[in-house]
C-alpha atoms as a PDB file:
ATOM      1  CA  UNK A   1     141.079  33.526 -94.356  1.00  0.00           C
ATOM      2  CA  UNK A   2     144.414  32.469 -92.405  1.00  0.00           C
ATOM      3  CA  UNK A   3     146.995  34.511 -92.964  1.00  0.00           C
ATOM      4  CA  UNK A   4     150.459  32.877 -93.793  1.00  0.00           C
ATOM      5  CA  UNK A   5     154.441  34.417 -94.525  1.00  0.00           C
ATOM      6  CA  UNK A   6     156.811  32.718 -96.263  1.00  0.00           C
ATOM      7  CA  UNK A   7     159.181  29.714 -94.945  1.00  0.00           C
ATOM      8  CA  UNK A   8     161.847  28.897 -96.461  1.00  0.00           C
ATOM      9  CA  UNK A   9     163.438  25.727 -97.116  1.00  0.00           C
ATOM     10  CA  UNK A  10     166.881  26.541 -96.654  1.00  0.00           C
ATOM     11  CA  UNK A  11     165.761  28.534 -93.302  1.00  0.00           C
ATOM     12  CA  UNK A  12     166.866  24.611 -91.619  1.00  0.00           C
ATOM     13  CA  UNK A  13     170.303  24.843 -92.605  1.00  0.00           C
ATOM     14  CA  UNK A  14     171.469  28.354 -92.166  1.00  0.00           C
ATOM     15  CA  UNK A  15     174.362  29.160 -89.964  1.00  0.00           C
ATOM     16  CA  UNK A  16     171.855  31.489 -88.610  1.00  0.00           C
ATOM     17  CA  UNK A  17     169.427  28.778 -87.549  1.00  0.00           C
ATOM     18  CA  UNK A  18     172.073  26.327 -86.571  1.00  0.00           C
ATOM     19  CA  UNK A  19     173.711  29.079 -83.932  1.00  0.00           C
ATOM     20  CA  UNK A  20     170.250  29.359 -82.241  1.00  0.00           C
ATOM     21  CA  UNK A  21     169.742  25.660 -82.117  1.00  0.00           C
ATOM     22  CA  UNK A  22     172.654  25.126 -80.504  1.00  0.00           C
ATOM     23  CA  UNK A  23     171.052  27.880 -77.854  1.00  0.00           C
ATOM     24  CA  UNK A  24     167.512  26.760 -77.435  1.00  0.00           C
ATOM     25  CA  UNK A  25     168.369  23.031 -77.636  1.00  0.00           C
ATOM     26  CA  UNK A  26     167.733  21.946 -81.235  1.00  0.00           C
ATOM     27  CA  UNK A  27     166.821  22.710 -84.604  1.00  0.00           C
ATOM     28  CA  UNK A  28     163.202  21.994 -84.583  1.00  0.00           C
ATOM     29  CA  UNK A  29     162.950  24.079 -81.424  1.00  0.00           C
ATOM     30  CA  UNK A  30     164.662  27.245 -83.388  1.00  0.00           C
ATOM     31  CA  UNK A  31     162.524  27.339 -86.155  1.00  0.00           C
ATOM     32  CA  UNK A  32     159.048  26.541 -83.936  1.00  0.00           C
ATOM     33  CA  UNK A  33     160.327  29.765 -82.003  1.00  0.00           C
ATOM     34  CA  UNK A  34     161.097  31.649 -85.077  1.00  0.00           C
ATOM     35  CA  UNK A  35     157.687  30.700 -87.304  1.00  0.00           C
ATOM     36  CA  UNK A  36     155.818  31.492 -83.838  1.00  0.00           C
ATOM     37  CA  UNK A  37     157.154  34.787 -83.241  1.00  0.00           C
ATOM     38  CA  UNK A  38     156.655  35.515 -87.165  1.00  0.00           C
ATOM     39  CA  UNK A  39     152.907  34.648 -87.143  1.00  0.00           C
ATOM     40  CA  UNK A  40     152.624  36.651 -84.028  1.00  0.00           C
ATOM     41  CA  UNK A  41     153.780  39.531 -85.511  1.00  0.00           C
ATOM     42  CA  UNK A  42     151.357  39.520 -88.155  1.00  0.00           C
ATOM     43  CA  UNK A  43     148.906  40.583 -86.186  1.00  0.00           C
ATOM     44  CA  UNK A  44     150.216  42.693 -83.173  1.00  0.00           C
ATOM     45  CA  UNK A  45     153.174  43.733 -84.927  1.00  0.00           C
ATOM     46  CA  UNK A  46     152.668  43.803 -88.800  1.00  0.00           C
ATOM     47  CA  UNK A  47     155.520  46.484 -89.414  1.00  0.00           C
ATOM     48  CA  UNK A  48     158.006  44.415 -87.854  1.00  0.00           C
ATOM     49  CA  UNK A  49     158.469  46.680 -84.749  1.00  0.00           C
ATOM     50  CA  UNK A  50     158.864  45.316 -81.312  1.00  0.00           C
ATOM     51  CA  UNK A  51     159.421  48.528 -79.723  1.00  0.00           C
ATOM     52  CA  UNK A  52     155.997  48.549 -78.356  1.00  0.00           C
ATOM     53  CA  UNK A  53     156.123  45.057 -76.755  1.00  0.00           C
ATOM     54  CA  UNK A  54     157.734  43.988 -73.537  1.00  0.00           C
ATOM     55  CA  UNK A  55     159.998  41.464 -73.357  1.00  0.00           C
ATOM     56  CA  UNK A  56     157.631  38.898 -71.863  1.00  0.00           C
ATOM     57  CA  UNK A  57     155.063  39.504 -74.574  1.00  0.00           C
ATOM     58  CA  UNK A  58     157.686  38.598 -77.193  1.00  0.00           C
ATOM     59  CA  UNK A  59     158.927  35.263 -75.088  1.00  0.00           C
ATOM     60  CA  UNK A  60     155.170  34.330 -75.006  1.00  0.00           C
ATOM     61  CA  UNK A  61     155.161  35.334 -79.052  1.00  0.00           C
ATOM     62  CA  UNK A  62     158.158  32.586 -78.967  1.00  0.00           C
ATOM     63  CA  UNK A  63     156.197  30.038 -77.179  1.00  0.00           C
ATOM     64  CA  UNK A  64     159.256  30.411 -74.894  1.00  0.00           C
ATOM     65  CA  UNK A  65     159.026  28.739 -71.302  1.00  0.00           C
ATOM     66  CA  UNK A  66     162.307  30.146 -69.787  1.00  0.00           C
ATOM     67  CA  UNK A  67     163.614  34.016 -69.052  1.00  0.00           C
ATOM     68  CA  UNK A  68     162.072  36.235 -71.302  1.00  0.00           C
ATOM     69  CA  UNK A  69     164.896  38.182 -71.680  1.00  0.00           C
ATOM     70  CA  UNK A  70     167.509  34.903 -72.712  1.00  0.00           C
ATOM     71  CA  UNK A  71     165.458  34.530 -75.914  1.00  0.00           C
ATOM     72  CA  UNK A  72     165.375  38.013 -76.874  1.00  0.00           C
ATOM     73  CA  UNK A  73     169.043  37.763 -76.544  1.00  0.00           C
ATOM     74  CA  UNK A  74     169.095  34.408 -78.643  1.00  0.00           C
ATOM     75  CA  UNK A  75     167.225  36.122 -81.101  1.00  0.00           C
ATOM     76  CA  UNK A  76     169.314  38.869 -81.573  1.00  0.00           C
ATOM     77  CA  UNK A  77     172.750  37.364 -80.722  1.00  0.00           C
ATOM     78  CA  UNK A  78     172.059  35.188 -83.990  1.00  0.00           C
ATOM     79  CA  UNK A  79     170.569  38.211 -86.441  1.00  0.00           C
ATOM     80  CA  UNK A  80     166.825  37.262 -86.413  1.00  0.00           C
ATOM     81  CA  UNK A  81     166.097  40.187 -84.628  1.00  0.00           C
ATOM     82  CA  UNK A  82     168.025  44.109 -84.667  1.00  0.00           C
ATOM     83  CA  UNK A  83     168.131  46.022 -81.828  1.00  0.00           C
ATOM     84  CA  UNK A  84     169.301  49.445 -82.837  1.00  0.00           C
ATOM     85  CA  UNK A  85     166.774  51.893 -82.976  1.00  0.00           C
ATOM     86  CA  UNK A  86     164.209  49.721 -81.350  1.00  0.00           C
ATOM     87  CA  UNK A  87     163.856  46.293 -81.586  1.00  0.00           C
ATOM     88  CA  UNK A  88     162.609  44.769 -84.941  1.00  0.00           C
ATOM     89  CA  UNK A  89     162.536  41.541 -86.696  1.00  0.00           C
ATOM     90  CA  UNK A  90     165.243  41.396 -89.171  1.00  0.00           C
ATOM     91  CA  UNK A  91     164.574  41.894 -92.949  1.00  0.00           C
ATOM     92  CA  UNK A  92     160.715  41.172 -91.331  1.00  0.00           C
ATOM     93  CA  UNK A  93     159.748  42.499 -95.120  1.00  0.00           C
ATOM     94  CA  UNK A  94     160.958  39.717 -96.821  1.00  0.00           C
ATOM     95  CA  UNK A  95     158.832  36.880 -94.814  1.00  0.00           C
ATOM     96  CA  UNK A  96     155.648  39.397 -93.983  1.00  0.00           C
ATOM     97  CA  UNK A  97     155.387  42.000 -97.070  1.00  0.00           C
ATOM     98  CA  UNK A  98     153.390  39.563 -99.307  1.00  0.00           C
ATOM     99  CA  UNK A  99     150.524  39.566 -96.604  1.00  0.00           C
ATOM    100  CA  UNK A 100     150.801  43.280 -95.454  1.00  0.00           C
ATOM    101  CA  UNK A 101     150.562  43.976 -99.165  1.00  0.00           C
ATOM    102  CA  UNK A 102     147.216  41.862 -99.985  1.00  0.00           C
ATOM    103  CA  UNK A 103     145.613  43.360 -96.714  1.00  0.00           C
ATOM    104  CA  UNK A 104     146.328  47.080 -98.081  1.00  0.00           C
ATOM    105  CA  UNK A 105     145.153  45.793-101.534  1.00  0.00           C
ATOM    106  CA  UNK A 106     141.780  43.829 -99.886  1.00  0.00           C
ATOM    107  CA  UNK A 107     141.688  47.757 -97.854  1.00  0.00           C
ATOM    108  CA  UNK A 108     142.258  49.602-100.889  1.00  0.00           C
ATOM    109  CA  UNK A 109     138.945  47.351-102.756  1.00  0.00           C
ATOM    110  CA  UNK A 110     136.760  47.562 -99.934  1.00  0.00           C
ATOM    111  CA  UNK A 111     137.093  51.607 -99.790  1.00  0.00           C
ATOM    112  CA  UNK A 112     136.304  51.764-103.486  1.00  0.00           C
ATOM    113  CA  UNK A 113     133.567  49.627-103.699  1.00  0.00           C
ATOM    114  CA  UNK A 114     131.968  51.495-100.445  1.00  0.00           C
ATOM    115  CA  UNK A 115     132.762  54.749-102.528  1.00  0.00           C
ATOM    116  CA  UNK A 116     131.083  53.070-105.335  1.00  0.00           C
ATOM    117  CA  UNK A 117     127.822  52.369-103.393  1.00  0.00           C
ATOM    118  CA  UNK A 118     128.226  55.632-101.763  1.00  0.00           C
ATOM    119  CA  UNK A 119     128.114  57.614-104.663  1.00  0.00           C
ATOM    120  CA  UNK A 120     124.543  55.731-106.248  1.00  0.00           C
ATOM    121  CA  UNK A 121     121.679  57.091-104.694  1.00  0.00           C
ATOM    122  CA  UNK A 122     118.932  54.260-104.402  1.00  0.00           C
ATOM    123  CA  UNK A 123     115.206  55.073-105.419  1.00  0.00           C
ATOM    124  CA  UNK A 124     112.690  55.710-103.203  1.00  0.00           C
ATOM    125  CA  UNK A 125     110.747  52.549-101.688  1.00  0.00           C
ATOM    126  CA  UNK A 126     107.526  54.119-102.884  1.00  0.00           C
ATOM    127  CA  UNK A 127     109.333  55.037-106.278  1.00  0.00           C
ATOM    128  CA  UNK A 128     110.249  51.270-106.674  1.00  0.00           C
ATOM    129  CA  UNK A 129     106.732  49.953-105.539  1.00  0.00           C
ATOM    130  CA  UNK A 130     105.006  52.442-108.172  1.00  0.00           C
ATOM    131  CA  UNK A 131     107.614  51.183-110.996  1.00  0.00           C
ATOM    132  CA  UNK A 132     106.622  47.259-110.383  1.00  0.00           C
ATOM    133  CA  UNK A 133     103.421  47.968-109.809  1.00  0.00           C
ATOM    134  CA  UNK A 134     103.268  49.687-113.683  1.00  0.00           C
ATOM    135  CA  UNK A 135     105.102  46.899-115.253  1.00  0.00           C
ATOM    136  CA  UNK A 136     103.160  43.966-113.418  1.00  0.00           C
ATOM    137  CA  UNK A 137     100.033  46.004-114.665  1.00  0.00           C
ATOM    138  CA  UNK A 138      98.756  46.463-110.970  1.00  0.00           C
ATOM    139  CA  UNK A 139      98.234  50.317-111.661  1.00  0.00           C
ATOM    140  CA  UNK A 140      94.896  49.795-113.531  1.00  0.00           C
ATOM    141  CA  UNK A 141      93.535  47.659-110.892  1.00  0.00           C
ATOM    142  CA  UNK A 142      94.514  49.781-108.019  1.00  0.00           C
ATOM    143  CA  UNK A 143      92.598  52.627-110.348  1.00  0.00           C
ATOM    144  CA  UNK A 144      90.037  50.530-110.765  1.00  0.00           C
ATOM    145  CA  UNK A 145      89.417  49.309-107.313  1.00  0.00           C
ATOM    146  CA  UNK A 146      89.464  52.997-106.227  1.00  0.00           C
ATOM    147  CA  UNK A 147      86.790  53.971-108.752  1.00  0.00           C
ATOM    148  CA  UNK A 148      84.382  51.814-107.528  1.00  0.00           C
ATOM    149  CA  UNK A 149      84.935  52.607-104.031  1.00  0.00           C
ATOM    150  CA  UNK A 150      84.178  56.454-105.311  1.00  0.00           C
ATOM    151  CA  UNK A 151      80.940  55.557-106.793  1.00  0.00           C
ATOM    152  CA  UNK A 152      79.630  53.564-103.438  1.00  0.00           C
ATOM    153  CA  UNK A 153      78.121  50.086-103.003  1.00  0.00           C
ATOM    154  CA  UNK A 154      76.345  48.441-105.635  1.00  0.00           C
ATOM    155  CA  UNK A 155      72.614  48.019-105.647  1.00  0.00           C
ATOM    156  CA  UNK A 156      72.622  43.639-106.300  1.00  0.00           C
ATOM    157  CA  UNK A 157      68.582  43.842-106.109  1.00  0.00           C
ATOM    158  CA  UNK A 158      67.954  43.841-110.067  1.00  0.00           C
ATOM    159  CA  UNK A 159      71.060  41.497-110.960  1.00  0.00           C
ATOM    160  CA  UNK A 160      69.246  38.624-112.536  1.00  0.00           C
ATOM    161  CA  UNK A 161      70.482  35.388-112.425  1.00  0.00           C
ATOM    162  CA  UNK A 162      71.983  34.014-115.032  1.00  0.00           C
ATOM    163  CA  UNK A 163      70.680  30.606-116.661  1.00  0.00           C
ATOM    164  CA  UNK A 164      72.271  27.158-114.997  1.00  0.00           C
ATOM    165  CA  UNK A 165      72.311  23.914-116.596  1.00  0.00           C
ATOM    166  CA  UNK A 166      70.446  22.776-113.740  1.00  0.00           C
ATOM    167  CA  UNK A 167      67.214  25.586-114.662  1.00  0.00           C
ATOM    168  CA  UNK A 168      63.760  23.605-113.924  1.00  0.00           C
ATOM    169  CA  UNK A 169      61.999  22.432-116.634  1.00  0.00           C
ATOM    170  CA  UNK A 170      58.129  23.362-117.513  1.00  0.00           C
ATOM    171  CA  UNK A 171      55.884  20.498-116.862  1.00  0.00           C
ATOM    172  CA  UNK A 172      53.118  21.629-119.247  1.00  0.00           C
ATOM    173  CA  UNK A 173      55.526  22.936-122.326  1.00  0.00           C
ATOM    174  CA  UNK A 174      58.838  20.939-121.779  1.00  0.00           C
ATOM    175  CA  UNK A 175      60.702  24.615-122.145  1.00  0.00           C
ATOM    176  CA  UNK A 176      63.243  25.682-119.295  1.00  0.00           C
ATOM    177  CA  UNK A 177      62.352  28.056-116.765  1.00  0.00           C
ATOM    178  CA  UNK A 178      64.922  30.735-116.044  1.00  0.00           C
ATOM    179  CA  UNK A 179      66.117  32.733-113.639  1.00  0.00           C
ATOM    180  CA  UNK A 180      64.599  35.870-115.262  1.00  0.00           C
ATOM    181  CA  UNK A 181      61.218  33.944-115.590  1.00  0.00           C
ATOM    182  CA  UNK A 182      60.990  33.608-112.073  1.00  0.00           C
ATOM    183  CA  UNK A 183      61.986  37.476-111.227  1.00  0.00           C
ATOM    184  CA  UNK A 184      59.396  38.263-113.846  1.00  0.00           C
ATOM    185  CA  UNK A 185      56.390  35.920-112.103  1.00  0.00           C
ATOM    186  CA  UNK A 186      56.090  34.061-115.484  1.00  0.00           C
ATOM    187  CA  UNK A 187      55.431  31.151-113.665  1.00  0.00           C
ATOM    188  CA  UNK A 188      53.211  29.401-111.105  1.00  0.00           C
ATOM    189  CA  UNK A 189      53.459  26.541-109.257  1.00  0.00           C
ATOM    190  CA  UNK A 190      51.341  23.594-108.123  1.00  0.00           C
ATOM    191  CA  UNK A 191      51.767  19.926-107.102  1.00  0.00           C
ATOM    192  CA  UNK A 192      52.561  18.933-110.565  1.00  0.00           C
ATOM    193  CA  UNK A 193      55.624  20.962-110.491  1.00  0.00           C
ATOM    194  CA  UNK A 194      56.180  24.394-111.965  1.00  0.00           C
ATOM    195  CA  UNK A 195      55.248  25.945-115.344  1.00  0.00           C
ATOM    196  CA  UNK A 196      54.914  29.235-117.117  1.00  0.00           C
ATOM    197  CA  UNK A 197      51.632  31.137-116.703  1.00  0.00           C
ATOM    198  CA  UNK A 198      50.931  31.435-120.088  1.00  0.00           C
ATOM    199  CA  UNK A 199      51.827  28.151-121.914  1.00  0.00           C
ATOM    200  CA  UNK A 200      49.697  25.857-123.470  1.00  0.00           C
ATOM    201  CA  UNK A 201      49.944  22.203-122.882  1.00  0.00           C
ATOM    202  CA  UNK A 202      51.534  19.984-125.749  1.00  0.00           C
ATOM    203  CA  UNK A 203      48.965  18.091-127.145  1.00  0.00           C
END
């Protein structure tokens, strides 16, 4: 998000502003050199001191082309900036406190809600695995699965069939032959198809 100060609309016609326009050669000029030293502040100098900064820094804060030093003078010739004990932006915390305010709010939010998160202790991933896998009802299925791996493979030899629609048909009694007749050798075969062994023709 952009970060913004206040500008006010009576900042054109001050006898403050008008002094520096006369000095940097205009009144659009005097308050593009104040804004851009404001918004420059925000970030390298959000308490409003310009101790720390040379003088060229602060003419390139300015967007100022000429001697670094003439615009500091400017500056604080017409009150914008005081240069007592260090130099600072004058009454910097009536443009810039609304921002330096919401950023130690948005600070003061973040550390909770890290504190927050801090102070819940997650579950295990296998705890949280075993907890869907009860609700979904995949615990009797794992059981399951490793019951029959317990008890080894399974003998498919004597699994009969079981009956299709399709089953054949016995040529000699009309009656279907299953799968368990076949198993069983209840039935023969011959060109005429196949039939049971022991059924009588239908007269």
């Amino acid at each position: 998000m952009s970060a913004w100060i206040k500008s006010y609309q009576s900042l054109r016609d001050h006898p403050k502003t008008r002094k520096l326009a006369r000095r940097v050669g205009g009144t659009p000029q005097a308050i593009g050199h104040l804004h851009c030293l404001w918004w420059w502040a925000l970030d390298y100098a959000p308490d409003g001191d310009l101790s720390k900064h040379d003088v060229e820094d602060l003419a390139i804060a300015c967007e100022w082309d000429g001697d670094p030093a003439e615009i500091i003078g400017h500056l604080t010739a017409c009150g914008f900036l005081d240069n007592g004990a260090g130099l600072h932006i004058h009454d910097w915390w009536e443009y810039g406190e609304s921002l330096i305010q919401q950023r130690e709010v948005n600070r003061a939010r973040a550390r909770a809600s890290y504190e927050k998160k801090k102070a819940v202790k997650p579950q295990s991933t296998r705890r949280l695995r075993a907890d869907y896998a009860q609700s979904a009802g995949l615990d009797r299925k794992i059981d399951r699965k490793k019951e029959l791996r317990a008890s080894g493979p399974v003998d498919n030899s004597t699994v009969r069939p079981a009956a299709r629609s399709d089953d054949r048909i016995c040529w000699r009694c009309s009656q279907p032959i299953t799968g368990d007749d076949i198993l069983d050798d209840k039935c023969v075969s011959s060109h005429r198809g196949i039939r049971h062994k022991d059924c009588k023709e239908t007269p």
